[in-house]
Protein backbone atom coordinates (compact mmCIF):
# COMPACT_ATOMS: atom_id res chain seq x y z
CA UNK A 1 11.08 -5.47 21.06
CA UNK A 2 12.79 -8.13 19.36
CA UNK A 3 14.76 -6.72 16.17
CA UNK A 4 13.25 -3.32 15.66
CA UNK A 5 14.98 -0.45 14.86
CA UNK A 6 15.70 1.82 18.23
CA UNK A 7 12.86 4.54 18.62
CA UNK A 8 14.13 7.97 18.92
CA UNK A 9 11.49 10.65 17.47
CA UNK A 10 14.62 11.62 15.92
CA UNK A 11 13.53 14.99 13.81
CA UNK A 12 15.39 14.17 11.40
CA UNK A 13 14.36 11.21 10.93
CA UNK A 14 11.07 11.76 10.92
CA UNK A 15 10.88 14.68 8.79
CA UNK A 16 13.10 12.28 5.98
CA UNK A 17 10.52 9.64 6.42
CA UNK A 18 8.21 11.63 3.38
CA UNK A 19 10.62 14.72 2.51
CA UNK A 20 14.52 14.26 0.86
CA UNK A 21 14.78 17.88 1.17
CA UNK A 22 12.97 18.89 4.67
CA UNK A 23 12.97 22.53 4.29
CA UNK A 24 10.28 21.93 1.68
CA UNK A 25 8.49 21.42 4.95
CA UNK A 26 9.89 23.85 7.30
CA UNK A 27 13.30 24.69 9.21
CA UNK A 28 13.26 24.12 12.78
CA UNK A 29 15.07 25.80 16.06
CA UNK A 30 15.32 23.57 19.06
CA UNK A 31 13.74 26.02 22.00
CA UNK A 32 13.56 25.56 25.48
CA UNK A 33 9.91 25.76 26.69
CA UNK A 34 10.41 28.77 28.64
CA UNK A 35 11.46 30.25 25.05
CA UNK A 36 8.00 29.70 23.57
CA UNK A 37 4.90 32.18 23.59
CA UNK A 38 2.39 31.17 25.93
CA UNK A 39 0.01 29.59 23.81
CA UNK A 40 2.34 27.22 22.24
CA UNK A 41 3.68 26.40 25.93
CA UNK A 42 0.42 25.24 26.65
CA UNK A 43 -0.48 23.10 23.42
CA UNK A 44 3.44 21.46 23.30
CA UNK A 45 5.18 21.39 26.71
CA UNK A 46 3.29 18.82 28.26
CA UNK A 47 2.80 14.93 28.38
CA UNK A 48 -0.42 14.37 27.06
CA UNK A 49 -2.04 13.46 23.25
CA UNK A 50 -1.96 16.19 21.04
CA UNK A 51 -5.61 14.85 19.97
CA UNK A 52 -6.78 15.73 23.71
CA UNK A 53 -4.74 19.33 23.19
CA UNK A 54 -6.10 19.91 19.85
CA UNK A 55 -9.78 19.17 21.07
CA UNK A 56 -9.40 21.20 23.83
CA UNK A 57 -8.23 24.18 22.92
CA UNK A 58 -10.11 24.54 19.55
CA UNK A 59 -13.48 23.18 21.64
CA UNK A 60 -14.13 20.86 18.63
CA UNK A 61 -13.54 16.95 17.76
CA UNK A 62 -10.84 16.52 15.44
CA UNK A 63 -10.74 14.16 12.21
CA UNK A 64 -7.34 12.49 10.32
CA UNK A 65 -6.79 13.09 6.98
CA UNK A 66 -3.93 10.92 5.90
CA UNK A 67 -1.53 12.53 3.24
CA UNK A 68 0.93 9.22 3.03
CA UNK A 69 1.91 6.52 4.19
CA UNK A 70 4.69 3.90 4.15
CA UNK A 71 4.53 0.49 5.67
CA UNK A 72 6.96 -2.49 5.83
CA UNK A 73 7.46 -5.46 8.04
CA UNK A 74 8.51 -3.70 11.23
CA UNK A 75 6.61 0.14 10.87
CA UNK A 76 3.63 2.11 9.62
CA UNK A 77 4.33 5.14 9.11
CA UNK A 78 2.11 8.28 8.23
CA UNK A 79 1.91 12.27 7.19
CA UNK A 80 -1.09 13.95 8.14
CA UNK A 81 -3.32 16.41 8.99
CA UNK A 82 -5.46 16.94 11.63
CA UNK A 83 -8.66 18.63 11.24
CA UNK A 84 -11.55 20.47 12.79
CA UNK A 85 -15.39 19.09 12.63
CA UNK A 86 -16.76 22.27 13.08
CA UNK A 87 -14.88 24.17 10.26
CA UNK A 88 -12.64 21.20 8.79
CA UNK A 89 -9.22 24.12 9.55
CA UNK A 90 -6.24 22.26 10.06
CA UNK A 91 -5.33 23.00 13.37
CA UNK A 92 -2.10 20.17 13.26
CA UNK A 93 0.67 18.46 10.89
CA UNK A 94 2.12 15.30 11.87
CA UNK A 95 4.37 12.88 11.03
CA UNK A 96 4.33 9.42 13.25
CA UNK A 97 6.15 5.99 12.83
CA UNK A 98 4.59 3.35 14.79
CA UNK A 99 6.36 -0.10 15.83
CA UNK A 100 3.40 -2.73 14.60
CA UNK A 101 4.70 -5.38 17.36
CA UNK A 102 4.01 -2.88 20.00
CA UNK A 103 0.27 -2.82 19.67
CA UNK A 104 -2.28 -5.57 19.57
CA UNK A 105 -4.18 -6.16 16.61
CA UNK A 106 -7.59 -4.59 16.90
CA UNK A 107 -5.16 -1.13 17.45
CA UNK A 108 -3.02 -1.77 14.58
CA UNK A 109 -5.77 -2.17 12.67
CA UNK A 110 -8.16 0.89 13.60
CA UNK A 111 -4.95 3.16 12.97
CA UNK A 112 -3.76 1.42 9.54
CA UNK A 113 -7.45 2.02 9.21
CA UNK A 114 -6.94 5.77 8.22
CA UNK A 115 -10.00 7.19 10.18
CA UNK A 116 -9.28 7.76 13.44
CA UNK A 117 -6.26 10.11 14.93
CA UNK A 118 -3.81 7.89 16.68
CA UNK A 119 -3.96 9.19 20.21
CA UNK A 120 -8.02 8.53 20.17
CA UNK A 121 -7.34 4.97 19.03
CA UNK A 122 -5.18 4.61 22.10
CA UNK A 123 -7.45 6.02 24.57
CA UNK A 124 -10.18 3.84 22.97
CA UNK A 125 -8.62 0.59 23.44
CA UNK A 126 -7.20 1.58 26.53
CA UNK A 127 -3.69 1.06 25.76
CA UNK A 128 -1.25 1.78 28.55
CA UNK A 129 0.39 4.67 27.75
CA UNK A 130 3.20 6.84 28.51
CA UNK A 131 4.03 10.50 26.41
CA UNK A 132 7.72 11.68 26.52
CA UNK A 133 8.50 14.62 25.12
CA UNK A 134 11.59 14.73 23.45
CA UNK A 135 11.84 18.63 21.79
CA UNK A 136 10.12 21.54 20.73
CA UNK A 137 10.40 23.63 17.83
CA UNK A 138 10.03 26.68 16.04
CA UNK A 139 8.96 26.10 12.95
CA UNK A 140 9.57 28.20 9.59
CA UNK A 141 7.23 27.27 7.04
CA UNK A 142 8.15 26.23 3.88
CA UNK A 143 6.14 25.68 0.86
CA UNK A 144 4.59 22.35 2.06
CA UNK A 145 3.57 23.40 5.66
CA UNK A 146 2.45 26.42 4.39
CA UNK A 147 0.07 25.12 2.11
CA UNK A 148 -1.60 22.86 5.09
CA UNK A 149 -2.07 25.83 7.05
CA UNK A 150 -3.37 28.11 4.62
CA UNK A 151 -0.73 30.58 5.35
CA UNK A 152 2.76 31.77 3.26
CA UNK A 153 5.84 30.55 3.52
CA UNK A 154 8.30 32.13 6.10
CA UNK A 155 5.38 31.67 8.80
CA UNK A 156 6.41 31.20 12.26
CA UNK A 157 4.40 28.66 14.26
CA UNK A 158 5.29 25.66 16.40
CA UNK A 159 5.57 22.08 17.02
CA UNK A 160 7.28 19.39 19.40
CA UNK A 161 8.58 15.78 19.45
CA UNK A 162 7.68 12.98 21.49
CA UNK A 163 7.93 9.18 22.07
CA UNK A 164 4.70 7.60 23.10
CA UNK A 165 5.15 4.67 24.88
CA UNK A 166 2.56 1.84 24.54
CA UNK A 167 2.36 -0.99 27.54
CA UNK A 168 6.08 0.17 28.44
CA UNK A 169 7.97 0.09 24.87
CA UNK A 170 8.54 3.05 23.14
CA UNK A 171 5.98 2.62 20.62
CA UNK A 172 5.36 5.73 18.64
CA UNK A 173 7.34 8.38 17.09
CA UNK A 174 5.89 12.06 16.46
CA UNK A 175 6.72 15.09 14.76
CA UNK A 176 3.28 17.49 15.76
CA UNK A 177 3.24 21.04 14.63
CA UNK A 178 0.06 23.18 15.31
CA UNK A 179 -1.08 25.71 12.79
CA UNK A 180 0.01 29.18 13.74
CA UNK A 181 -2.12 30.56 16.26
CA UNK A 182 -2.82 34.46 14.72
CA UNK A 183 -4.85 31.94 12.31
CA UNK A 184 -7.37 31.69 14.68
């Protein structure tokens, strides 16, 4: 990766990508996986896309809705929202920054696309791939989140970090937070 910025999934850094003030999104607590409720363990502590999780566990396809984006020479970066077919619920908020030189560009191009989630266009093109995860949260609502999941502010829910890495270069940054599960 010739001149790009190191790739952390820094939370901090992610979360300042779109918001000057991040509690207007949430607070977080680092947590140890053992220190999350079951049901979050299962949807955050592992290796695998959140898209495959999301699927899974809500036994529906899930859609992208893109709230923003910013894009120079070097990254693409997005906020969004991932949402059920069946019911269109939000069942996930994300942020992700994506090195463009790490992908080829029929990939780049399907995810710059805005319609398909990011981990599907991966799987798609059969991209190499390699999740780390790097942290998980609790997550305190603020105003923001809160409004995505339908909920109030002070809600407790959940999310994680991780560095996906694409052909063997940390590609992908992500900030994923699932919608609380007593929504469901």
């Amino acid at each position: 990766m010739s001149g790009l910025p190191p790739s952390t999934a820094d939370l901090e850094t992610l979360v300042g990508l779109f918001y000057g003030h991040g509690e207007q999104l949430a607070s977080f607590a680092a947590r140890h996986h053992s220190q999350l409720p079951v049901a979050y363990r299962r949807l955050l502590a592992h290796t695998g896309h959140m898209t495959v999780t999301v699927e899974d566990r809500h036994h529906s396809p899930v859609d992208v809705e893109v709230l923003e984006v910013q894009q120079n020479e070097t990254h693409y970066s997005r906020q969004i929202l991932l949402r059920r077919q069946t019911d269109r619920r939000v069942v996930q908020f994300g942020i992700v920054r994506l090195a463009l030189e790490t992908l080829d560009k029929a990939a780049r191009d399907e995810i710059i696309s805005q319609r398909t989630p990011l981990g599907r266009v991966l799987i798609d093109h059969g991209v190499m791939r390699a999740v780390q995860l790097l942290g998980l949260w609790e997550v305190t609502c603020g105003p923001d989140l809160a409004s995505h999941f339908g909920t109030h502010v002070g809600h407790v829910t959940y999310g994680r970090t991780a560095l996906i890495y694409c052909n063997s270069e940390p590609a992908v940054e992500l900030l994923e937070i699932v919608a609380p599960e007593d929504m469901f």
